[in-house]
PDB file of N, CA and C in Angstrom:
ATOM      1  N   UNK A   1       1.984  13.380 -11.071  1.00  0.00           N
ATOM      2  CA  UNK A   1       1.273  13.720 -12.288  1.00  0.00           C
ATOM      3  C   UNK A   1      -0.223  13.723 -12.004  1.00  0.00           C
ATOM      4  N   UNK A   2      -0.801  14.609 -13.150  1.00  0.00           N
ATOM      5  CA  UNK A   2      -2.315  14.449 -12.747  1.00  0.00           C
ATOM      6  C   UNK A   2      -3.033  14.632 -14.103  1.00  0.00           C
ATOM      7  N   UNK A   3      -4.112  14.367 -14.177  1.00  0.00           N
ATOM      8  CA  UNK A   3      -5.032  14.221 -15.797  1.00  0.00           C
ATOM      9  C   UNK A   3      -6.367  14.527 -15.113  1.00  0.00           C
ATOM     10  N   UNK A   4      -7.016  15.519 -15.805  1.00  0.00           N
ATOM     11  CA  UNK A   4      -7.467  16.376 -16.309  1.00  0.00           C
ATOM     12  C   UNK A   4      -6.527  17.709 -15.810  1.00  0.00           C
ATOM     13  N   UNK A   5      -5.887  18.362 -16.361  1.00  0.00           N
ATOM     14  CA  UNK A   5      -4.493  19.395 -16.069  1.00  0.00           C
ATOM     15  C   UNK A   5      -5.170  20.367 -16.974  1.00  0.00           C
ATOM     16  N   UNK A   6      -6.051  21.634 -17.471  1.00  0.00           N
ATOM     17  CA  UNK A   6      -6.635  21.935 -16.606  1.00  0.00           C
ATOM     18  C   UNK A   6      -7.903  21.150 -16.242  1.00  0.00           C
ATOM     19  N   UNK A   7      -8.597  21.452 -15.186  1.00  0.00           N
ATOM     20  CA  UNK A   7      -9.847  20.739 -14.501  1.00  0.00           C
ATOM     21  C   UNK A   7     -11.077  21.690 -14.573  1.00  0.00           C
ATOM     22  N   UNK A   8     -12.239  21.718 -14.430  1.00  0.00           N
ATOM     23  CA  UNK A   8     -13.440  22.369 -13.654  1.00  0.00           C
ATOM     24  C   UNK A   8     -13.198  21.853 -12.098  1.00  0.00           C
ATOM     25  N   UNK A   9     -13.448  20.289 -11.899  1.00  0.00           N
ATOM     26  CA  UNK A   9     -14.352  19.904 -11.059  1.00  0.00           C
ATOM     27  C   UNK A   9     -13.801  18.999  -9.972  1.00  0.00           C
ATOM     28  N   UNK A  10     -12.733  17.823 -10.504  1.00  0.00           N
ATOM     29  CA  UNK A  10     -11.808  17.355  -9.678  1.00  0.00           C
ATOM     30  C   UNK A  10     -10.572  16.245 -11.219  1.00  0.00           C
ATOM     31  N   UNK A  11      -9.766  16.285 -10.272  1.00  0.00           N
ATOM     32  CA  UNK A  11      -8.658  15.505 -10.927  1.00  0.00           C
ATOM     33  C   UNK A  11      -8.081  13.852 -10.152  1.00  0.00           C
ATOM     34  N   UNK A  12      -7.596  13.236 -10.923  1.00  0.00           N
ATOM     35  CA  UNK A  12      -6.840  12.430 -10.462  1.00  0.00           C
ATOM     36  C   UNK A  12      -5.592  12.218 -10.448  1.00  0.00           C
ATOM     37  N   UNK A  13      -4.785  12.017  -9.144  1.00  0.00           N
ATOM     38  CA  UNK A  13      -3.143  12.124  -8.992  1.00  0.00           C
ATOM     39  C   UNK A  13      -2.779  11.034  -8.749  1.00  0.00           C
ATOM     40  N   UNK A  14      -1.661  10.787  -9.709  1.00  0.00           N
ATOM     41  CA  UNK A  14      -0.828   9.459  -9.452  1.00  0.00           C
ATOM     42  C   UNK A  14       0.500   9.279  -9.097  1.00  0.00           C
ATOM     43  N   UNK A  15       1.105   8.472  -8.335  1.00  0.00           N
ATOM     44  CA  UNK A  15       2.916   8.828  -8.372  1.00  0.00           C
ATOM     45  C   UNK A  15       2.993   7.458  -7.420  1.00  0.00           C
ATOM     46  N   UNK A  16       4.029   7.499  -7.696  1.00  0.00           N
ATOM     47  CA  UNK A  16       4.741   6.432  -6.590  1.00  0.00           C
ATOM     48  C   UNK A  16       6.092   6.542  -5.713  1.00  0.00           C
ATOM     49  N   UNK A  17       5.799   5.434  -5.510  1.00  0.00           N
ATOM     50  CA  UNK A  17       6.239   5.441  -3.944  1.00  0.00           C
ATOM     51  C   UNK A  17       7.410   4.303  -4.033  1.00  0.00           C
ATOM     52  N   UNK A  18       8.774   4.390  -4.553  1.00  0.00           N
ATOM     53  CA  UNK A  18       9.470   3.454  -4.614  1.00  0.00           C
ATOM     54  C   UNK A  18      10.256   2.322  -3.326  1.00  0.00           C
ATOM     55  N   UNK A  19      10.184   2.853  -1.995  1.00  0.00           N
ATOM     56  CA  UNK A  19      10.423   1.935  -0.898  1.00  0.00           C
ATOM     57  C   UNK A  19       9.440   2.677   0.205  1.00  0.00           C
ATOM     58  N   UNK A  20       9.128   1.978   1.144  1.00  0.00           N
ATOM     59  CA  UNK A  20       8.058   2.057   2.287  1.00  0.00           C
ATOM     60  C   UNK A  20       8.863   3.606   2.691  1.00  0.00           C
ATOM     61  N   UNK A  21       7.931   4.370   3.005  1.00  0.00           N
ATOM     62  CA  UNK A  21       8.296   5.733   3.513  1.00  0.00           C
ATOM     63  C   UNK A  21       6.753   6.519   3.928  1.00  0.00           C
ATOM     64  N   UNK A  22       7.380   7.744   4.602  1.00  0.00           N
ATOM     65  CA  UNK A  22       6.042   8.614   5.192  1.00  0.00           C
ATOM     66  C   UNK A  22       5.547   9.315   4.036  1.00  0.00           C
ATOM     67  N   UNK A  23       4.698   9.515   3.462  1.00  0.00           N
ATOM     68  CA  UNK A  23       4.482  10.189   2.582  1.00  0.00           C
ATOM     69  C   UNK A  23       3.204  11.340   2.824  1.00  0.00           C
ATOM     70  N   UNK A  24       3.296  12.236   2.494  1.00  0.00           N
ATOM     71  CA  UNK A  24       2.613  13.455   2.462  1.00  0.00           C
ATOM     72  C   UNK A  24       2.242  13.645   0.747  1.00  0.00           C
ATOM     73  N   UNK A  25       1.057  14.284   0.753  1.00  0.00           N
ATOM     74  CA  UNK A  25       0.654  14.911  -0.510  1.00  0.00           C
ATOM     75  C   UNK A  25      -0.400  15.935   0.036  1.00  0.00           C
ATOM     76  N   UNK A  26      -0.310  16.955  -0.678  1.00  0.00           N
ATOM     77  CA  UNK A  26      -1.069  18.156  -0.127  1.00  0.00           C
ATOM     78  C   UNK A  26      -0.993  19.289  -1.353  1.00  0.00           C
ATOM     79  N   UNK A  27      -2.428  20.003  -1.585  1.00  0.00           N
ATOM     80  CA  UNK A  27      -2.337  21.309  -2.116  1.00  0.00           C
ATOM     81  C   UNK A  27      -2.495  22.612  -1.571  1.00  0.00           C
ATOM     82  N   UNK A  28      -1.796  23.210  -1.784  1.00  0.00           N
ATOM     83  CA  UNK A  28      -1.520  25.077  -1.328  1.00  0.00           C
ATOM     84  C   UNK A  28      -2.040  25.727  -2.620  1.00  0.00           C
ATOM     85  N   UNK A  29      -2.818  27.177  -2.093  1.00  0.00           N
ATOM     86  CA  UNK A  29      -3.108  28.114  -3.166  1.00  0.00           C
ATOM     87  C   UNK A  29      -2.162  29.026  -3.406  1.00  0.00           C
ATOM     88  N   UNK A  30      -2.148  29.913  -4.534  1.00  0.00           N
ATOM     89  CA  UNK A  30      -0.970  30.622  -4.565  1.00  0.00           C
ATOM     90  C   UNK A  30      -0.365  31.744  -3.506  1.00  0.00           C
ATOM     91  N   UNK A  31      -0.967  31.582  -2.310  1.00  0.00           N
ATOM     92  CA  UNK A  31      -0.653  32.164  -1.182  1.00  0.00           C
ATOM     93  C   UNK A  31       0.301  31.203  -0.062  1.00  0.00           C
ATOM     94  N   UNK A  32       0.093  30.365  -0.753  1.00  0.00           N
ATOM     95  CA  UNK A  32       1.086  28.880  -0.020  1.00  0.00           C
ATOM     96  C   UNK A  32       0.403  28.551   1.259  1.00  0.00           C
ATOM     97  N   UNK A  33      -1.076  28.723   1.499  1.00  0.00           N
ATOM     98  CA  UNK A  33      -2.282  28.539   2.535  1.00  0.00           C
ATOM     99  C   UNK A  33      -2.230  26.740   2.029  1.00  0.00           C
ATOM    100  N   UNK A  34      -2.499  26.128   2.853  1.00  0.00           N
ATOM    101  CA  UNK A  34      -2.525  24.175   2.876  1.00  0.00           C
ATOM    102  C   UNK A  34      -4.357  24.556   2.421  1.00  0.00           C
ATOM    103  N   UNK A  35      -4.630  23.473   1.243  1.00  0.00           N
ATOM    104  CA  UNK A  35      -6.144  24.033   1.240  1.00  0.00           C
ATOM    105  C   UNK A  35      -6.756  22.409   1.293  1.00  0.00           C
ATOM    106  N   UNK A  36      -5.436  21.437   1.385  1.00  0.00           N
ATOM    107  CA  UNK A  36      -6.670  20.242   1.350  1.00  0.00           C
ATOM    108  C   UNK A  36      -5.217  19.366   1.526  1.00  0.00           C
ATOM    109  N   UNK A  37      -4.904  18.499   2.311  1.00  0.00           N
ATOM    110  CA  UNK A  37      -4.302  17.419   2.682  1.00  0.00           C
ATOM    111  C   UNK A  37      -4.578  15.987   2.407  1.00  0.00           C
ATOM    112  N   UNK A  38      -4.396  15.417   1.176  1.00  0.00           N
ATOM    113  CA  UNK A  38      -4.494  13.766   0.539  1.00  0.00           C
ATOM    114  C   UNK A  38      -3.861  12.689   1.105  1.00  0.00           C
ATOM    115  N   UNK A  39      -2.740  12.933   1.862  1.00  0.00           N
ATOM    116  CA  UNK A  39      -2.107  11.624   1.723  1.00  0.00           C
ATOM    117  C   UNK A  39      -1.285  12.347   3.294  1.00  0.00           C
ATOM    118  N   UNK A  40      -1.458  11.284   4.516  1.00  0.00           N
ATOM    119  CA  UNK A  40      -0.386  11.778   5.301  1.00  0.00           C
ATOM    120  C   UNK A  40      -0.197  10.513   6.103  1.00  0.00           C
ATOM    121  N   UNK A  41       0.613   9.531   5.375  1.00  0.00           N
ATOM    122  CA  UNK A  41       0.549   8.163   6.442  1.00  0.00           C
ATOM    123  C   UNK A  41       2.124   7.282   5.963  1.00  0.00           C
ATOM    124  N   UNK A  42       2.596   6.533   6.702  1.00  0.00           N
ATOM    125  CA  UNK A  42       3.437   5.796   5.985  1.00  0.00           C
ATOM    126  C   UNK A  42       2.359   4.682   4.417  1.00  0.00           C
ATOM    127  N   UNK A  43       3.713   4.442   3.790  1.00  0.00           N
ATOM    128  CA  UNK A  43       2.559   3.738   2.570  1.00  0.00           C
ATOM    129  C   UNK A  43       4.021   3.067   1.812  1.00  0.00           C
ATOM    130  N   UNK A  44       3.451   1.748   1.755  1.00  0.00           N
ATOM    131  CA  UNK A  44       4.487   0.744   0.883  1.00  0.00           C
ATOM    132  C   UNK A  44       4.772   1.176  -0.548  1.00  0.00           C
ATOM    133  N   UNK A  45       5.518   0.608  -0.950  1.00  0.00           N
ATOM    134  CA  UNK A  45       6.158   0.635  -2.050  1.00  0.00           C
ATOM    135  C   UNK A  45       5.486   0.671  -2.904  1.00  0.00           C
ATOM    136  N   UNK A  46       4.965   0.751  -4.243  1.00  0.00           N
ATOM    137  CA  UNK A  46       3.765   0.733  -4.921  1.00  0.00           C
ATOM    138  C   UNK A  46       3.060   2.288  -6.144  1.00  0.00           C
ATOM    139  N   UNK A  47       2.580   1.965  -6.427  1.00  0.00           N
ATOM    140  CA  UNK A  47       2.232   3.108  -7.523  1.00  0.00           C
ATOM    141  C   UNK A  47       0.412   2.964  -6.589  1.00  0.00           C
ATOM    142  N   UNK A  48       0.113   4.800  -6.855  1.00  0.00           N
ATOM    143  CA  UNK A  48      -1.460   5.209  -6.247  1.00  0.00           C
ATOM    144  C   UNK A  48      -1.870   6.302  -6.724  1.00  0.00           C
ATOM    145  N   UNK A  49      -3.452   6.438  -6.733  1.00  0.00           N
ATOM    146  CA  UNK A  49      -3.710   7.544  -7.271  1.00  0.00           C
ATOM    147  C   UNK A  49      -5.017   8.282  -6.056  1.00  0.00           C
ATOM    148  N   UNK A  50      -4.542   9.282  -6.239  1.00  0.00           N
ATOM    149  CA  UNK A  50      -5.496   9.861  -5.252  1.00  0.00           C
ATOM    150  C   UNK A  50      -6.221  11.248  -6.003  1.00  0.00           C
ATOM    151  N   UNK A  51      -7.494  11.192  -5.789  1.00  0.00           N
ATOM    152  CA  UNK A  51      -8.318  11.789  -6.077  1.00  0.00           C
ATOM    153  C   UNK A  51      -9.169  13.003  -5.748  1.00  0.00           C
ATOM    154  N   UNK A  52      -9.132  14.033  -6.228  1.00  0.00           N
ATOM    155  CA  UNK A  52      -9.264  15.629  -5.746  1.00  0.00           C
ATOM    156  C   UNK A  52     -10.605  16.321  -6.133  1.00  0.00           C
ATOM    157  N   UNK A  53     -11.006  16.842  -5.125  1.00  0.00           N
ATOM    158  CA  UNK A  53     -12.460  17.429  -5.501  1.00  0.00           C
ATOM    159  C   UNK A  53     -12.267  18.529  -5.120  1.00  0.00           C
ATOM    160  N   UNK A  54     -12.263  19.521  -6.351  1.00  0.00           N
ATOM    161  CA  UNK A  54     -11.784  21.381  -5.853  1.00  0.00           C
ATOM    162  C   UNK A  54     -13.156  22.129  -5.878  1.00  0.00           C
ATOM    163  N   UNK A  55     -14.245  21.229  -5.852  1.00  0.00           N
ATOM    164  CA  UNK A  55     -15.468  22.334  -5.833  1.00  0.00           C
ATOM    165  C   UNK A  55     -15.385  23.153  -4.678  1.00  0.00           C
ATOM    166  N   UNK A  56     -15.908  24.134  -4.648  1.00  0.00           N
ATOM    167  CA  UNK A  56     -16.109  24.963  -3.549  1.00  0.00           C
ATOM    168  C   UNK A  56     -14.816  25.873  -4.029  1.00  0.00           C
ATOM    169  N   UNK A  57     -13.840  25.744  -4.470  1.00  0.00           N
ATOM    170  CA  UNK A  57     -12.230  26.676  -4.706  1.00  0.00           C
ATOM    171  C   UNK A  57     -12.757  27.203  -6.067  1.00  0.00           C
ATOM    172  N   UNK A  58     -12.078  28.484  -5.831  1.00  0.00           N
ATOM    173  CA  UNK A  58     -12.094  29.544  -7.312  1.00  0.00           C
ATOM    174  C   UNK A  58     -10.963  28.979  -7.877  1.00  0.00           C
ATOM    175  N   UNK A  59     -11.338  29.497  -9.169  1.00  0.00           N
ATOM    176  CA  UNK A  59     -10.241  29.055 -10.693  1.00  0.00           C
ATOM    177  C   UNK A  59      -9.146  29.787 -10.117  1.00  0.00           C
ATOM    178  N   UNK A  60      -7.898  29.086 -10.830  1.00  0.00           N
ATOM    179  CA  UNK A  60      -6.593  29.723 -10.638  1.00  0.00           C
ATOM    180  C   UNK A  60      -5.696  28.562 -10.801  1.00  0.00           C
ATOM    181  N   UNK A  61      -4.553  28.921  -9.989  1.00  0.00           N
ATOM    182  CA  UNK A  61      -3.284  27.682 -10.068  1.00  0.00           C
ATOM    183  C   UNK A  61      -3.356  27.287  -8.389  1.00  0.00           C
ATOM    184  N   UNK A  62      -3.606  26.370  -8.369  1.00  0.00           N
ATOM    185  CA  UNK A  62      -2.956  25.539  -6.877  1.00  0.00           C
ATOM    186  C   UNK A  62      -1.319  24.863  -7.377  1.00  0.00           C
ATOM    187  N   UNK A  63      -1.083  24.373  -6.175  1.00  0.00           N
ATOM    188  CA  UNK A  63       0.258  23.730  -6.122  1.00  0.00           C
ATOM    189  C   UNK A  63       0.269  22.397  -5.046  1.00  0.00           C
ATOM    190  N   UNK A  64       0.467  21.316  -6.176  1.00  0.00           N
ATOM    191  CA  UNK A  64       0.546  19.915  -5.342  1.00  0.00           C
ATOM    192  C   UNK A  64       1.692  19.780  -4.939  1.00  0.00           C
ATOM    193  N   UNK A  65       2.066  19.520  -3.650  1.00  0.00           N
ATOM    194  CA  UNK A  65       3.553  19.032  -2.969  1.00  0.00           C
ATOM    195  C   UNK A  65       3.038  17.911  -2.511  1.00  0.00           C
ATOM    196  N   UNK A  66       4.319  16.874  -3.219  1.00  0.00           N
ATOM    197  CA  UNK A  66       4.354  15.641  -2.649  1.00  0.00           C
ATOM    198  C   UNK A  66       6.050  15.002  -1.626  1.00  0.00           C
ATOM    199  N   UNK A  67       5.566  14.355  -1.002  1.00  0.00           N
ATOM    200  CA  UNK A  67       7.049  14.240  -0.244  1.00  0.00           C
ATOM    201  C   UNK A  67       6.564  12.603   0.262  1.00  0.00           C
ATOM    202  N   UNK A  68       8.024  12.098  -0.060  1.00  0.00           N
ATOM    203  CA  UNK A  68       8.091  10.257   0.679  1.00  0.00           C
ATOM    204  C   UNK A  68       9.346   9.951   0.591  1.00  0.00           C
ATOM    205  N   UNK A  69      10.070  10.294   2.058  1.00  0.00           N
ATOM    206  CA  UNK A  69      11.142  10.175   2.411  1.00  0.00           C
ATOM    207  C   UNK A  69      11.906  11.341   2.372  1.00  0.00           C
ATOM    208  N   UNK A  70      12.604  11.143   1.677  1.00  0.00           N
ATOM    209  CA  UNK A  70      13.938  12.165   1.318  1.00  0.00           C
ATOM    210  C   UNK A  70      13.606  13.315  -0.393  1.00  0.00           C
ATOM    211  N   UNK A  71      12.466  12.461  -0.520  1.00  0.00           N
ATOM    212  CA  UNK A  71      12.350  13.097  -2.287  1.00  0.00           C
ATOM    213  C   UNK A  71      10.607  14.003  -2.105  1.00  0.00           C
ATOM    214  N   UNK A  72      10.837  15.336  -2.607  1.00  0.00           N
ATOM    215  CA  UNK A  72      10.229  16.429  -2.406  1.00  0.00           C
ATOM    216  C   UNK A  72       9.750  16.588  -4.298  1.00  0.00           C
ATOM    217  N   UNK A  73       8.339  16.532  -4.259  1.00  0.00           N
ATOM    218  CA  UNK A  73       8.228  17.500  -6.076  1.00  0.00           C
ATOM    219  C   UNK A  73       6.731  18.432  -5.707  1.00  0.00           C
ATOM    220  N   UNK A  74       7.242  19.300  -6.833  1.00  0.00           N
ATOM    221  CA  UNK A  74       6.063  20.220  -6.570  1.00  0.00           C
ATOM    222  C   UNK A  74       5.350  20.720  -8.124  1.00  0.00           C
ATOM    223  N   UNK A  75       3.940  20.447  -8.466  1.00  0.00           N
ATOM    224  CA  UNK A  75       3.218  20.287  -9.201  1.00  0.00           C
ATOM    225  C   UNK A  75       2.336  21.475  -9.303  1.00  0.00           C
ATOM    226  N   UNK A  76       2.212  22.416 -10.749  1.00  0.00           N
ATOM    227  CA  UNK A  76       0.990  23.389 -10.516  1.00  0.00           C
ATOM    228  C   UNK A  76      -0.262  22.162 -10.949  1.00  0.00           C
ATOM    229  N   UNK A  77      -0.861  22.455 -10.524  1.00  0.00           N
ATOM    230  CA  UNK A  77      -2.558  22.349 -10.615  1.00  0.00           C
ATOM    231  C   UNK A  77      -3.176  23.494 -11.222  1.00  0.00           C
ATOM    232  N   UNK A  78      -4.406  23.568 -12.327  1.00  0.00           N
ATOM    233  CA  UNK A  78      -4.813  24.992 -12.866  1.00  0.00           C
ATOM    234  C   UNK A  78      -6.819  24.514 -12.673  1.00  0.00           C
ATOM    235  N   UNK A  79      -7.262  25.028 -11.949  1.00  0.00           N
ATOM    236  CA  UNK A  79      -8.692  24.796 -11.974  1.00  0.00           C
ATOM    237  C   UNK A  79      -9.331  26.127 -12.727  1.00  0.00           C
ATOM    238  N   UNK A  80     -10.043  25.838 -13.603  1.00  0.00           N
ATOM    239  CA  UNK A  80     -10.830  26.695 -14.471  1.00  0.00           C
ATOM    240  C   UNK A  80     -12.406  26.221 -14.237  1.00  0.00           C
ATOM    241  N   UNK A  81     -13.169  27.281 -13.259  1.00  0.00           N
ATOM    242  CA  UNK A  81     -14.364  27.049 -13.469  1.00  0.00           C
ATOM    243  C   UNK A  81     -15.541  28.042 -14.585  1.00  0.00           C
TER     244      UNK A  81
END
């Protein structure tokens, strides 16, 4: 999940992580290009929020993919500048 959904400037993402696993978080533009990589490490159990700064990116929809372990979700993002 994330709040400010749409954004200008940057957002904050939260989710968790229910047993120790590798976790990845990353956004793609609607070309499915990787435009910024958040999270790529093992990480304990626990709830986190990670924090996104899209300046420099034109308005549109990105797409957050998150993955830790076996469980995959995928999130639009909408930046309106």
């Amino acid at each position: 999940q994330n709040y400010p959904n749409p954004f200008a400037t940057s957002t904050a993402i939260e989710f968790d992580v229910p047993t120790t696993a590798d976790v990845r978080v990353a956004v793609f533009d609607i070309l499915g290009r990787e435009v910024v990589r958040l999270v790529s490490e093992q990480r304990q159990a626990g709830s986190y929020k990670e924090n996104w700064n899209a300046d420099g990116l034109a308005s549109g929809v990105y797409f957050l993919r998150m993955e830790a372990g076996d469980f995959t979700a995928v999130k639009s993002l909408t930046v309106v500048k």
